[in-house]
N, C-alpha and C. Protein backbone atom coordinates (compact mmCIF):
# COMPACT_ATOMS: atom_id res chain seq x y z
N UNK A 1 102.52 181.61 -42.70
CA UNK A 1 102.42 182.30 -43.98
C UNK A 1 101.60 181.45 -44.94
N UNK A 2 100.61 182.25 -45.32
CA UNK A 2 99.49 181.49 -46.09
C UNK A 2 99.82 181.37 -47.94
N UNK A 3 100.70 182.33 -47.93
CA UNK A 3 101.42 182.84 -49.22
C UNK A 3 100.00 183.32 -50.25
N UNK A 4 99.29 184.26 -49.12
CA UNK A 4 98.17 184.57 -50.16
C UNK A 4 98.17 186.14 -49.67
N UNK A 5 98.24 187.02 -50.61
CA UNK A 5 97.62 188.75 -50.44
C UNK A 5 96.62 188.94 -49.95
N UNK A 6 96.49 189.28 -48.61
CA UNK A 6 95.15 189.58 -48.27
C UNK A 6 94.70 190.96 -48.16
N UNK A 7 94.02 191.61 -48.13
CA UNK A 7 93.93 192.82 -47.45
C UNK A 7 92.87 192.70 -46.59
N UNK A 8 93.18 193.21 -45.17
CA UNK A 8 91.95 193.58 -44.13
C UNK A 8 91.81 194.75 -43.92
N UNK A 9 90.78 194.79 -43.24
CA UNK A 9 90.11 196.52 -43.22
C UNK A 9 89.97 196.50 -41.52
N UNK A 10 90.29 197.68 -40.87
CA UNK A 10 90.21 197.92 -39.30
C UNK A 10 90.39 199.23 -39.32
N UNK A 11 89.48 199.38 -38.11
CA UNK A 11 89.53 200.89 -37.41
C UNK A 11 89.81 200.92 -36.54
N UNK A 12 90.91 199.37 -35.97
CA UNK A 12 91.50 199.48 -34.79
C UNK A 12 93.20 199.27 -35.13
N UNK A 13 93.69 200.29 -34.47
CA UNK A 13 94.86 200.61 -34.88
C UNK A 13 96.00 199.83 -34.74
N UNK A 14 95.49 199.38 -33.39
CA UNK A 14 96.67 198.33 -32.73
C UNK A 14 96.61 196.93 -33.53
N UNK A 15 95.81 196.38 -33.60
CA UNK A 15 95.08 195.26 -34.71
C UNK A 15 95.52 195.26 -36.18
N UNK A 16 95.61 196.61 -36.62
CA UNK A 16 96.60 196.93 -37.76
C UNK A 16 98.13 196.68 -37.46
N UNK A 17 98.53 197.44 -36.45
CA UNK A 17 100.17 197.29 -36.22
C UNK A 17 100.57 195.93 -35.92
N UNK A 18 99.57 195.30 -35.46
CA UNK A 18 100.12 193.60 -35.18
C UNK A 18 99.75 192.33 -36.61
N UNK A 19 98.43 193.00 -37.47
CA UNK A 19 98.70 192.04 -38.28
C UNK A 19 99.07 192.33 -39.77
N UNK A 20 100.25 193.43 -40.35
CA UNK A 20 99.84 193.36 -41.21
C UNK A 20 101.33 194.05 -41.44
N UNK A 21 101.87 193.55 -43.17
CA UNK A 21 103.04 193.75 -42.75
C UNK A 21 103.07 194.76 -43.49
N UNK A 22 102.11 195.51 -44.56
CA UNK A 22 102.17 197.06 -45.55
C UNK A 22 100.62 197.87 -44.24
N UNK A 23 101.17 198.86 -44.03
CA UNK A 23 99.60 199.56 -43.42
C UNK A 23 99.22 200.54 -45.05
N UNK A 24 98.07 200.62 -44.87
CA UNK A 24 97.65 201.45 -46.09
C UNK A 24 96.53 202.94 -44.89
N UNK A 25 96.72 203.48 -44.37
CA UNK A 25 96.06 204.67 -43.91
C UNK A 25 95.22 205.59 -44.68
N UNK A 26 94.22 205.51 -44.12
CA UNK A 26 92.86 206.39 -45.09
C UNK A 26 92.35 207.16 -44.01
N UNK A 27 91.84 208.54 -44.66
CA UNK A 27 90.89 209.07 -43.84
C UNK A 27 89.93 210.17 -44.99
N UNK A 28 88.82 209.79 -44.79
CA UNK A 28 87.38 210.02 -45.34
C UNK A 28 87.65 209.70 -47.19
N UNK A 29 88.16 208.09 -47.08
CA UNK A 29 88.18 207.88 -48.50
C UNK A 29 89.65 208.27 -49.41
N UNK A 30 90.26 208.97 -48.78
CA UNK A 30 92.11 209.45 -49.07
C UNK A 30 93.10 208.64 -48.46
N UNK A 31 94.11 208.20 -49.14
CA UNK A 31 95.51 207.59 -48.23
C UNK A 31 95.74 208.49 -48.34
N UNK A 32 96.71 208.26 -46.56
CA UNK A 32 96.83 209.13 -46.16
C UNK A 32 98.76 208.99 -46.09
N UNK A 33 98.87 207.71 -45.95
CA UNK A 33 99.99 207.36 -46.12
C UNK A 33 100.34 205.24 -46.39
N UNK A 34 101.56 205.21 -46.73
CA UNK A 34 101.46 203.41 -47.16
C UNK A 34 103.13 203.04 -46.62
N UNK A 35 102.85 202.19 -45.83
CA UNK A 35 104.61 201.74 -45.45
C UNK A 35 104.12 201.12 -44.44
N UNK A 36 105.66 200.01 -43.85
CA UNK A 36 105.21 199.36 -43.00
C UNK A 36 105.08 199.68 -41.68
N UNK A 37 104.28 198.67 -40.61
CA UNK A 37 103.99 199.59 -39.47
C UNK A 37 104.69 200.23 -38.71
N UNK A 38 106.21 199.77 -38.46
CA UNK A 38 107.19 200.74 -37.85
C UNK A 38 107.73 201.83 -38.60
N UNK A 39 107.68 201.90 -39.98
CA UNK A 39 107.76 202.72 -40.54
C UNK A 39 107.15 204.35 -40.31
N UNK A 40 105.78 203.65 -40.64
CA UNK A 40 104.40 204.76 -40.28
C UNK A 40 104.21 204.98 -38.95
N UNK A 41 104.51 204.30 -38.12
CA UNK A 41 104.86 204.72 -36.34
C UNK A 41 105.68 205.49 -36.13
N UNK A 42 106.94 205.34 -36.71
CA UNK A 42 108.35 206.26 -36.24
C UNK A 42 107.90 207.38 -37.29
N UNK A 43 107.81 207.53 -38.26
CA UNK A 43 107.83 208.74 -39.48
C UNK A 43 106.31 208.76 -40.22
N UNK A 44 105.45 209.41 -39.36
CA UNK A 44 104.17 209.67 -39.79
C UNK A 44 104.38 211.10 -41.00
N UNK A 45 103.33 210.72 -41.84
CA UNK A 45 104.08 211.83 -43.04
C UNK A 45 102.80 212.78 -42.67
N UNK A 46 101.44 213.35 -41.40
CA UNK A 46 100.74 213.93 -41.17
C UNK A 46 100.50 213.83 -39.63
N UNK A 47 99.55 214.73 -39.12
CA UNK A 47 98.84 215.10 -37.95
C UNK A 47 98.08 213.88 -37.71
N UNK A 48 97.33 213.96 -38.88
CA UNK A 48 96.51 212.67 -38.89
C UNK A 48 96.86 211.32 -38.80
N UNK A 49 97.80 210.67 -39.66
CA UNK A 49 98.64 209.45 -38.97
C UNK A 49 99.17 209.43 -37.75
N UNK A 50 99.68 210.78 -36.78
CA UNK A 50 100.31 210.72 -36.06
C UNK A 50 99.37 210.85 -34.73
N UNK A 51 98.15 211.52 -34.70
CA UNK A 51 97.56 210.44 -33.97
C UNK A 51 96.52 209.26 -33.94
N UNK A 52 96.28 209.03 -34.99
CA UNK A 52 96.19 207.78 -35.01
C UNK A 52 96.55 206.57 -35.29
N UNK A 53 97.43 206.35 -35.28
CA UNK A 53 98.89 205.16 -35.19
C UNK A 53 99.12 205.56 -33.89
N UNK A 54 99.38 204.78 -33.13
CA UNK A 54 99.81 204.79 -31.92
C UNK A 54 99.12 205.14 -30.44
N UNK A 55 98.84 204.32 -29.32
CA UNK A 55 97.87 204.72 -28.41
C UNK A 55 98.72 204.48 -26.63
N UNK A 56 98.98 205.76 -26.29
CA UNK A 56 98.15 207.04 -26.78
C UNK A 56 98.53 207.77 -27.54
N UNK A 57 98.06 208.45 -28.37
CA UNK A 57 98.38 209.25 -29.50
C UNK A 57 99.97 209.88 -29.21
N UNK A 58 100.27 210.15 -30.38
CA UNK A 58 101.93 211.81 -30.25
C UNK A 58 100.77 212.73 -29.87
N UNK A 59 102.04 213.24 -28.39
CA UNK A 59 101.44 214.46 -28.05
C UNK A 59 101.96 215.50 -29.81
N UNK A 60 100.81 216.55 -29.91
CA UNK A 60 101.13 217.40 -30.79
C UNK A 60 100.76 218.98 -30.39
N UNK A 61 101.73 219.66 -30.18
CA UNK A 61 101.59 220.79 -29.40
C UNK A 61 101.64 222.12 -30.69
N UNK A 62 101.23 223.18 -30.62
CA UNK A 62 101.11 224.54 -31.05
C UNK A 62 102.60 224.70 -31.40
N UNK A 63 103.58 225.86 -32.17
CA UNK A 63 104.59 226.29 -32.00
C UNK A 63 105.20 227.64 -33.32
N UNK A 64 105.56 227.93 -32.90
CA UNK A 64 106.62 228.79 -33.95
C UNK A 64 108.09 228.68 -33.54
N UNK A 65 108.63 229.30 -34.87
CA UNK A 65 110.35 229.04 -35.28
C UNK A 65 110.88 230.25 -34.70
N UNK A 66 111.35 230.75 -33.61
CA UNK A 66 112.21 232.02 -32.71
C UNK A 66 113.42 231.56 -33.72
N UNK A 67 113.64 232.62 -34.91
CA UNK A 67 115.17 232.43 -35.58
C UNK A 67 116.18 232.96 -34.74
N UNK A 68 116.00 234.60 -34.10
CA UNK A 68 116.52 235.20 -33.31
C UNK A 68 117.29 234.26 -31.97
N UNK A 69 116.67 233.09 -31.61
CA UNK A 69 117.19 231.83 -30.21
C UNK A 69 117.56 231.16 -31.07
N UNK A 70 116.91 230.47 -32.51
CA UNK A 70 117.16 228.90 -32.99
C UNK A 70 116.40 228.31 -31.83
N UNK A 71 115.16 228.30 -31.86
CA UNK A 71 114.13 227.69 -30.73
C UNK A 71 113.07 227.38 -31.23
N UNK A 72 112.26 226.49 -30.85
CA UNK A 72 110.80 226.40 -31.25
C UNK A 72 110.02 227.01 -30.04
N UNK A 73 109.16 227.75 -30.18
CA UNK A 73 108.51 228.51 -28.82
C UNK A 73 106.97 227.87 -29.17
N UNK A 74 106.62 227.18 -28.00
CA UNK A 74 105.75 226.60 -27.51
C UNK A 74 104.58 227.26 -26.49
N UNK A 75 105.17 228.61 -26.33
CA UNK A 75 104.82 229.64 -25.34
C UNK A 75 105.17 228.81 -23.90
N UNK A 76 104.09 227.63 -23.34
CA UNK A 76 105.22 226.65 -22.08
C UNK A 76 106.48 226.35 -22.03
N UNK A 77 106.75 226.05 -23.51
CA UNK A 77 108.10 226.02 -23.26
C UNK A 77 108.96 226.36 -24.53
N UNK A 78 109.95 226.01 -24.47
CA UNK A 78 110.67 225.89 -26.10
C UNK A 78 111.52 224.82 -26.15
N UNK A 79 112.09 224.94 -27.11
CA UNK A 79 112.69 223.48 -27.87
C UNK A 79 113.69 223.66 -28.97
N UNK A 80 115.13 223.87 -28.63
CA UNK A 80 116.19 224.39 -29.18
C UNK A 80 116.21 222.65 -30.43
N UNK A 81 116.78 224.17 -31.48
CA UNK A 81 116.42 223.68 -32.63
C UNK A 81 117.51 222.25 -33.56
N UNK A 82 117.55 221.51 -33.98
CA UNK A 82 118.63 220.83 -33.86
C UNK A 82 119.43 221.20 -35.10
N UNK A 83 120.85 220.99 -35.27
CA UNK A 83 121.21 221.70 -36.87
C UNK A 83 120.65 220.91 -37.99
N UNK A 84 120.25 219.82 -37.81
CA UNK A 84 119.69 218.76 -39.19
C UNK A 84 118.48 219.62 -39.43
N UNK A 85 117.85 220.19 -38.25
CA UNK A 85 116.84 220.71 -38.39
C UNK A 85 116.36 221.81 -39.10
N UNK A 86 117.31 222.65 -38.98
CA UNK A 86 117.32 224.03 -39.13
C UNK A 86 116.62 224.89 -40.57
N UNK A 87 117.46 223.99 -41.02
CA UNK A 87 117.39 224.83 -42.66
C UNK A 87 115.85 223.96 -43.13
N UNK A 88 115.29 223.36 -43.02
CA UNK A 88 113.77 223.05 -43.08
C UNK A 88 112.72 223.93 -42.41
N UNK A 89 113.08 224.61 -40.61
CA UNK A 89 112.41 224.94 -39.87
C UNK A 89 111.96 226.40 -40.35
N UNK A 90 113.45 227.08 -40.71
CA UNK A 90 113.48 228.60 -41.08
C UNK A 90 112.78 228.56 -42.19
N UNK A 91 112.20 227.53 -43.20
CA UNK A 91 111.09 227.84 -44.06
C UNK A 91 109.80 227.89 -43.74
N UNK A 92 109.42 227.46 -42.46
CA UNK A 92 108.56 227.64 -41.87
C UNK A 92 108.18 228.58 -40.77
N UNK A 93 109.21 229.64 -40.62
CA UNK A 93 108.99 230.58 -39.92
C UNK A 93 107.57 231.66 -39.40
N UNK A 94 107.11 231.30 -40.88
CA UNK A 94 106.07 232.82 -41.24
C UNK A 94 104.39 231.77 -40.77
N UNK A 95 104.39 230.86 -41.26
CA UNK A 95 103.54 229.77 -41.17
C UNK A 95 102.95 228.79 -39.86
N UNK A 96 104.19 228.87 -38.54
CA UNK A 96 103.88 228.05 -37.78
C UNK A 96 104.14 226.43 -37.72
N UNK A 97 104.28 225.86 -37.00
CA UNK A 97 105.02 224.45 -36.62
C UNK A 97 104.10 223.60 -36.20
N UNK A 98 103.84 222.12 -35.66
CA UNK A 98 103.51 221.48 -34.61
C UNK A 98 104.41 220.70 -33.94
N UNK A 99 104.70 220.39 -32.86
CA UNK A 99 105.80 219.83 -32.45
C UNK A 99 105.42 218.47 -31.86
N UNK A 100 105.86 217.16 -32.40
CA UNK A 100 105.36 216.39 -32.21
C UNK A 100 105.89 215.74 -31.32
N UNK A 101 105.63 214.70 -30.63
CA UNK A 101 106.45 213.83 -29.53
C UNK A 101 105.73 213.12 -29.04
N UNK A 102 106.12 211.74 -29.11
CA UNK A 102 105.43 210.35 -28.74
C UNK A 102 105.46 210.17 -26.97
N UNK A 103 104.57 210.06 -26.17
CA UNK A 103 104.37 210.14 -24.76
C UNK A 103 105.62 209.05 -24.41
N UNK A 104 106.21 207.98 -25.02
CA UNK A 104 107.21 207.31 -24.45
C UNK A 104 108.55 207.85 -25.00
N UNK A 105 108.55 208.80 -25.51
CA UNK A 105 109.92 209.51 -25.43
C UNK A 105 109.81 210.92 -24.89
N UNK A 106 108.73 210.95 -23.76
CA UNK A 106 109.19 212.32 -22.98
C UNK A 106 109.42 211.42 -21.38
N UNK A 107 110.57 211.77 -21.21
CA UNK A 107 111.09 211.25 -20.19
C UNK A 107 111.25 212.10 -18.69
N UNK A 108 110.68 211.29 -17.93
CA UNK A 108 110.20 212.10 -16.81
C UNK A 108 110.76 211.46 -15.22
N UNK A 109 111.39 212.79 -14.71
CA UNK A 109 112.45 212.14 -13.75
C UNK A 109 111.53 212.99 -12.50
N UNK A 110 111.62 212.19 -11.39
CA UNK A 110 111.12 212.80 -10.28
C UNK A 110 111.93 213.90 -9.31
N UNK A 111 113.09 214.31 -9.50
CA UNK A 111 114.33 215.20 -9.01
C UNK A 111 114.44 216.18 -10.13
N UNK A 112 114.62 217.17 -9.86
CA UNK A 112 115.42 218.32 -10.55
C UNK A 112 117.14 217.66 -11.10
N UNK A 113 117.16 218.00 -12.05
CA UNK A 113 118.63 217.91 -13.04
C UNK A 113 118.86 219.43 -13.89
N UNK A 114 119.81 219.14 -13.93
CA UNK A 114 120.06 220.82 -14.94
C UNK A 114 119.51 220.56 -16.53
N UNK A 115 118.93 222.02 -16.72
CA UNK A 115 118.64 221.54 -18.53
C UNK A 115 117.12 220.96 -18.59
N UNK A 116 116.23 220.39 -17.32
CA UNK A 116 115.08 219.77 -17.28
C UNK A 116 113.92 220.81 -17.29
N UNK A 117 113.13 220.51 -18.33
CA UNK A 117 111.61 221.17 -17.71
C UNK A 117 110.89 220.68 -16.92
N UNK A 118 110.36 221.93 -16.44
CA UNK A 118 109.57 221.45 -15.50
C UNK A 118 107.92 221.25 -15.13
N UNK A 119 107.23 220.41 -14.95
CA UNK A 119 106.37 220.04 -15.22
C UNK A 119 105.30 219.78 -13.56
N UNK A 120 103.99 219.37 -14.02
CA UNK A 120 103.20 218.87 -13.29
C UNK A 120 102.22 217.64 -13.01
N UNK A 121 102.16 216.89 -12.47
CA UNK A 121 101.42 215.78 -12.88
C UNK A 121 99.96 216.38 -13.07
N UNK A 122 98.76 216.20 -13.53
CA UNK A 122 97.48 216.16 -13.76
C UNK A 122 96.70 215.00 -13.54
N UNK A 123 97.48 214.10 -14.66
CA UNK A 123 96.68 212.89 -14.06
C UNK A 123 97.35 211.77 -13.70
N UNK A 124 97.44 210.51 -13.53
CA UNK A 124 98.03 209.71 -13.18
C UNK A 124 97.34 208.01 -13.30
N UNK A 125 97.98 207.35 -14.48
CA UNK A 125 97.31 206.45 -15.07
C UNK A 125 97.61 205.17 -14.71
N UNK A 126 97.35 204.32 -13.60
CA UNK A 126 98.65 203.19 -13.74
C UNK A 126 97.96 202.28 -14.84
N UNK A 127 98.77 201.48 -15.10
CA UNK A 127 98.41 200.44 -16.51
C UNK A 127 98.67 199.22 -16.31
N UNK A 128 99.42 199.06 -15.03
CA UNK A 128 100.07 197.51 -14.90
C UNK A 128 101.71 197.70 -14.99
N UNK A 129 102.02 197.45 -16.36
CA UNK A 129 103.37 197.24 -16.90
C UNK A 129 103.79 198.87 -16.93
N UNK A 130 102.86 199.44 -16.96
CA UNK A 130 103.30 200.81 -17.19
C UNK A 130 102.60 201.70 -16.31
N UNK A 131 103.13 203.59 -16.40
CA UNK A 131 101.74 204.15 -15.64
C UNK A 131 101.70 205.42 -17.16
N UNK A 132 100.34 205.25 -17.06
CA UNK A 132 99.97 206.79 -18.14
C UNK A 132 100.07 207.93 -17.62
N UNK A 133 100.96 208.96 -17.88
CA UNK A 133 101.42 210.50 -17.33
C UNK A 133 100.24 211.68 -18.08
N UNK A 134 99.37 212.15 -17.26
CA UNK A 134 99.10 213.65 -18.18
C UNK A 134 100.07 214.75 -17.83
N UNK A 135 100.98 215.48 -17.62
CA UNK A 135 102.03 215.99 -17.66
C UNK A 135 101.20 217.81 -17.65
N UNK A 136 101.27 218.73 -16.54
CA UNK A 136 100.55 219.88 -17.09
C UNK A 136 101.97 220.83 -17.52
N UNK A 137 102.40 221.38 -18.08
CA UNK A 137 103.75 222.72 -18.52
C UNK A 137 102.67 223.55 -18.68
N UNK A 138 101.96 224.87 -18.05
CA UNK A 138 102.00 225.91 -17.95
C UNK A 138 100.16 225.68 -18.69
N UNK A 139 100.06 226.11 -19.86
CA UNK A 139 99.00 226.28 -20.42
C UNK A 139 98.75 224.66 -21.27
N UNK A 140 99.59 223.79 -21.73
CA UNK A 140 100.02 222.80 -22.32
C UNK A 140 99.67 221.46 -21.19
N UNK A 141 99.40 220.55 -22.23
CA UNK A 141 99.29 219.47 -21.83
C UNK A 141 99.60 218.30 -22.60
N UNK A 142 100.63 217.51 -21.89
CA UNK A 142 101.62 216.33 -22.75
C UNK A 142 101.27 214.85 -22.37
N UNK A 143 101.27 214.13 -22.69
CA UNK A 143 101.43 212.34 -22.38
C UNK A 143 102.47 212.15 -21.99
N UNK A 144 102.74 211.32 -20.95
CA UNK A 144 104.27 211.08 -20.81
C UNK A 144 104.16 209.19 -20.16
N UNK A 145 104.83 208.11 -21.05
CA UNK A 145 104.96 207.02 -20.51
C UNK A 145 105.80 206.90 -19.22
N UNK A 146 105.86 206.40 -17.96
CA UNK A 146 106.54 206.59 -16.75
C UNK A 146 106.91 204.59 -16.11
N UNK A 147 107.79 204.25 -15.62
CA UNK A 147 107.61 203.12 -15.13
C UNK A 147 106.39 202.61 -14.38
N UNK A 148 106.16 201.19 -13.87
CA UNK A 148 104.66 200.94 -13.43
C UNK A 148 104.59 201.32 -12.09
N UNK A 149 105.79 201.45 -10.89
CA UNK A 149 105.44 201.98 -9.85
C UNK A 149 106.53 203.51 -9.46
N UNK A 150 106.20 204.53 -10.57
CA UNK A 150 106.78 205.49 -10.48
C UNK A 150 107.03 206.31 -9.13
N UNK A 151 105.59 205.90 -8.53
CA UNK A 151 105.16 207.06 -7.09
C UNK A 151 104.81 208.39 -6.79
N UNK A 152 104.14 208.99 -8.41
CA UNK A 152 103.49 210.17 -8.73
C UNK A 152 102.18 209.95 -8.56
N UNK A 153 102.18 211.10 -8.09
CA UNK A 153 100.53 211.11 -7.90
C UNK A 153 100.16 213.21 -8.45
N UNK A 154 98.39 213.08 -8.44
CA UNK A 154 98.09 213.98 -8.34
C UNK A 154 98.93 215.53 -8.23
N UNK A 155 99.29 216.42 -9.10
CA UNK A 155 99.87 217.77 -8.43
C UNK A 155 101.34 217.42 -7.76
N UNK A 156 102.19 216.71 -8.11
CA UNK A 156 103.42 215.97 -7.65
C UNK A 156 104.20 216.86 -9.00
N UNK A 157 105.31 217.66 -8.64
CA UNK A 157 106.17 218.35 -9.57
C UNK A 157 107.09 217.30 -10.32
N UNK A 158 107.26 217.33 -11.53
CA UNK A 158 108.23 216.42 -12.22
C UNK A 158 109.20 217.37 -13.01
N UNK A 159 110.10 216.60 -13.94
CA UNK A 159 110.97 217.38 -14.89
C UNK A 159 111.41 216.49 -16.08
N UNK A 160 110.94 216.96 -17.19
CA UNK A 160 111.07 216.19 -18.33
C UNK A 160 111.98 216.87 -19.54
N UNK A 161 112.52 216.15 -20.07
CA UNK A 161 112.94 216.30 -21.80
C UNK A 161 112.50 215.29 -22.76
N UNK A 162 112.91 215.70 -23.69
CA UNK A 162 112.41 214.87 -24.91
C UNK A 162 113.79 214.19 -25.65
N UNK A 163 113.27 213.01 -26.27
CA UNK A 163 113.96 212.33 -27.29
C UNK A 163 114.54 212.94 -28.53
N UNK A 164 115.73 213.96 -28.56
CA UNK A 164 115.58 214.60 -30.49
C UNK A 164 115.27 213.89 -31.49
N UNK A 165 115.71 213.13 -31.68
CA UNK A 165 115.09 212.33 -33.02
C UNK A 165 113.96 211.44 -32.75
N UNK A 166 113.45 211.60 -31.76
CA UNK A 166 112.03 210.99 -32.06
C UNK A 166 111.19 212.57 -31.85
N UNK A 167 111.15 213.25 -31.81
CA UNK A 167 110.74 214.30 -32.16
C UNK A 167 109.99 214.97 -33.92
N UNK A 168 109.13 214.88 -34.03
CA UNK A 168 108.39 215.06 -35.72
C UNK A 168 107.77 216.86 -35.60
N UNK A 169 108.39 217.09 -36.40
CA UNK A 169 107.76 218.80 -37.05
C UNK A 169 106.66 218.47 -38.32
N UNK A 170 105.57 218.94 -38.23
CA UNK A 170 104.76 219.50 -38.99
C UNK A 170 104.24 221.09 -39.06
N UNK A 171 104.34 221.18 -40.63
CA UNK A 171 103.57 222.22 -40.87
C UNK A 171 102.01 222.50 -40.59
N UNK A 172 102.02 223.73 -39.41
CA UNK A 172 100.89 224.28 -38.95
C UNK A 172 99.56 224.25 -40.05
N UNK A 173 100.11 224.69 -41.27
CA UNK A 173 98.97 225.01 -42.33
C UNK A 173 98.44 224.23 -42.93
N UNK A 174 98.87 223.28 -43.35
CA UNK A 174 98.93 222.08 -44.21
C UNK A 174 98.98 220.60 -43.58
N UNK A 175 99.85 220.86 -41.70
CA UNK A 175 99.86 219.62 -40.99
C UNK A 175 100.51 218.25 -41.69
N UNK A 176 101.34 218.69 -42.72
CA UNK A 176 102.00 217.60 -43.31
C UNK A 176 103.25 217.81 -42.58
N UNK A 177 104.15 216.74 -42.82
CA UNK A 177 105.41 216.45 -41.79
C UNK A 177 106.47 216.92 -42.57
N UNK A 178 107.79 217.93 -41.86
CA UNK A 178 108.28 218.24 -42.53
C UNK A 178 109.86 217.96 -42.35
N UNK A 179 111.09 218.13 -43.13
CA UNK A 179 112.32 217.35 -43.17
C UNK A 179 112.55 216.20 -42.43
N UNK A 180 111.47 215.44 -43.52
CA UNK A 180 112.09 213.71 -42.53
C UNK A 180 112.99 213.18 -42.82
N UNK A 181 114.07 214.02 -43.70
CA UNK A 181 115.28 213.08 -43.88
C UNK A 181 116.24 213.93 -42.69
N UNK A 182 115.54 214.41 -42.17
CA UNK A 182 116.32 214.96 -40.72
C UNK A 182 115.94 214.10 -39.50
N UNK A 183 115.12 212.94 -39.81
CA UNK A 183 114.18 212.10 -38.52
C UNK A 183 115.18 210.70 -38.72
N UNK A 184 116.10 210.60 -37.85
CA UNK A 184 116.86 209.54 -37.83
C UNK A 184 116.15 208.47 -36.97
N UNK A 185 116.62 206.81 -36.91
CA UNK A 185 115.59 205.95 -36.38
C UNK A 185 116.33 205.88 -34.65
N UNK A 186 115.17 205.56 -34.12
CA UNK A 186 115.26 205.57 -32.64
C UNK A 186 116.54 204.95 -32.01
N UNK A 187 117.32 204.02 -32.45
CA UNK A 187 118.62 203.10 -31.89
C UNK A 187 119.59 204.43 -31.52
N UNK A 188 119.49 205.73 -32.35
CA UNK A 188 120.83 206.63 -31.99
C UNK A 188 120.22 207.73 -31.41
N UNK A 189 118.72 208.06 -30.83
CA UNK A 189 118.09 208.87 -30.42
C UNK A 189 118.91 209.56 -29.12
N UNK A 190 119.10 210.68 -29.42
CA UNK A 190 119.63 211.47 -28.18
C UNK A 190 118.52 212.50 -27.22
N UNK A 191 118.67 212.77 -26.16
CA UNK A 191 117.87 213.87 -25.51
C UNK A 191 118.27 215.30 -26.00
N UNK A 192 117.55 216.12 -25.80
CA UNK A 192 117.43 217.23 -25.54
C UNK A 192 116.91 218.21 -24.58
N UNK A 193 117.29 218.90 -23.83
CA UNK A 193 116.88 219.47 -22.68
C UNK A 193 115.61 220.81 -23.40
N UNK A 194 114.22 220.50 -23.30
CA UNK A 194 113.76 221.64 -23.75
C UNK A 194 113.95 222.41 -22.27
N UNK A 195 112.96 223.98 -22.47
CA UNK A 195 113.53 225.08 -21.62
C UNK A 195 111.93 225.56 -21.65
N UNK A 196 111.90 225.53 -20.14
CA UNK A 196 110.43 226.01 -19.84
C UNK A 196 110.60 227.93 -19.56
N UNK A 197 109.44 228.05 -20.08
CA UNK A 197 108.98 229.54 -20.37
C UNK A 197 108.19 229.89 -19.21
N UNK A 198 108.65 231.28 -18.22
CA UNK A 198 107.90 231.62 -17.32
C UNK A 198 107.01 232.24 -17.82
């Protein structure tokens, strides 16, 4: 600690998350958002922070609010709605959703379980410590972090859910993030079984 204010400037993201303990996020001359880097990692307040903070990006998928289920319909799949959730989502009914989800909280098991979607490999990334998942659901396409010698390959069927509270809603229109005092921090994160759409 130099005990001096510095500010640096980077357009590399990771380089930001490791040296700096306020991020300040801009895009074309606008903040976009200001907090620290786990902060702005876990609770991106846009589309735009959310993929760029973090590599590889939050998957961010298409969606609307099914009030009639309490579902988010994804058309691949859906995504039952959580009650913290609710009364934020149904204001967004008329408008449209994005459904966000960070590739290391879609969790991907090589066996069928009850409650699992079901999925396809596309691509298959190894990394070393890790392997990179392209994940195909139907018309959709997800990131999914996987251990380093998973044993997927190519067109290999999988079955995934997601993390609920690491899970981020944005508004379709506007792409700003919406009830984050419904986004609890990752230590109490539970699953959720989304439900694939034939």
């Amino acid at each position: 600690d130099l005990g001096v204010t510095t500010i640096y400037v980077t357009h590399d993201q990771a380089e930001a998350m490791t040296m700096g303990d306020k991020l300040v996020v801009m895009r074309r001359g606008q903040i976009q958002q200001v907090g620290a880097p786990e902060e702005v990692y876990l609770y991106p307040r846009n589309v735009f922070v959310a993929g760029f903070i973090g590599s590889p990006a939050m998957n961010c998928v298409n969606c609307r609010y099914d009030a009639e289920r309490n579902v988010l319909d994804a058309g691949s799949f859906t995504w039952p709605v959580p009650v913290q959730y609710s009364a934020a989502v149904a204001q967004h009914e008329k408008q449209g959703l994005i459904f966000g989800i960070r590739p290391e909280d879609v969790s991907v098991a090589p066996s069928h379980a009850p409650g699992l979607m079901p999925a396809t490999v596309y691509i298959s990334e190894p990394m070393g410590k890790e392997t990179l998942l392209t994940l195909q659901i139907g018309d959709k396409m997800l990131k999914a972090i996987a251990p380093p010698r998973v044993g997927l390959g190519i067109g290999d069927p999988v079955w995934i859910d997601f993390a609920e509270n690491a899970v981020r809603l944005f508004d379709r229109e506007t792409e700003e993030a919406i009830a984050p005092e419904a986004m609890d921090s990752r230590a109490g994160r539970q699953h959720v079984r989304a439900i694939s759409t034939p």
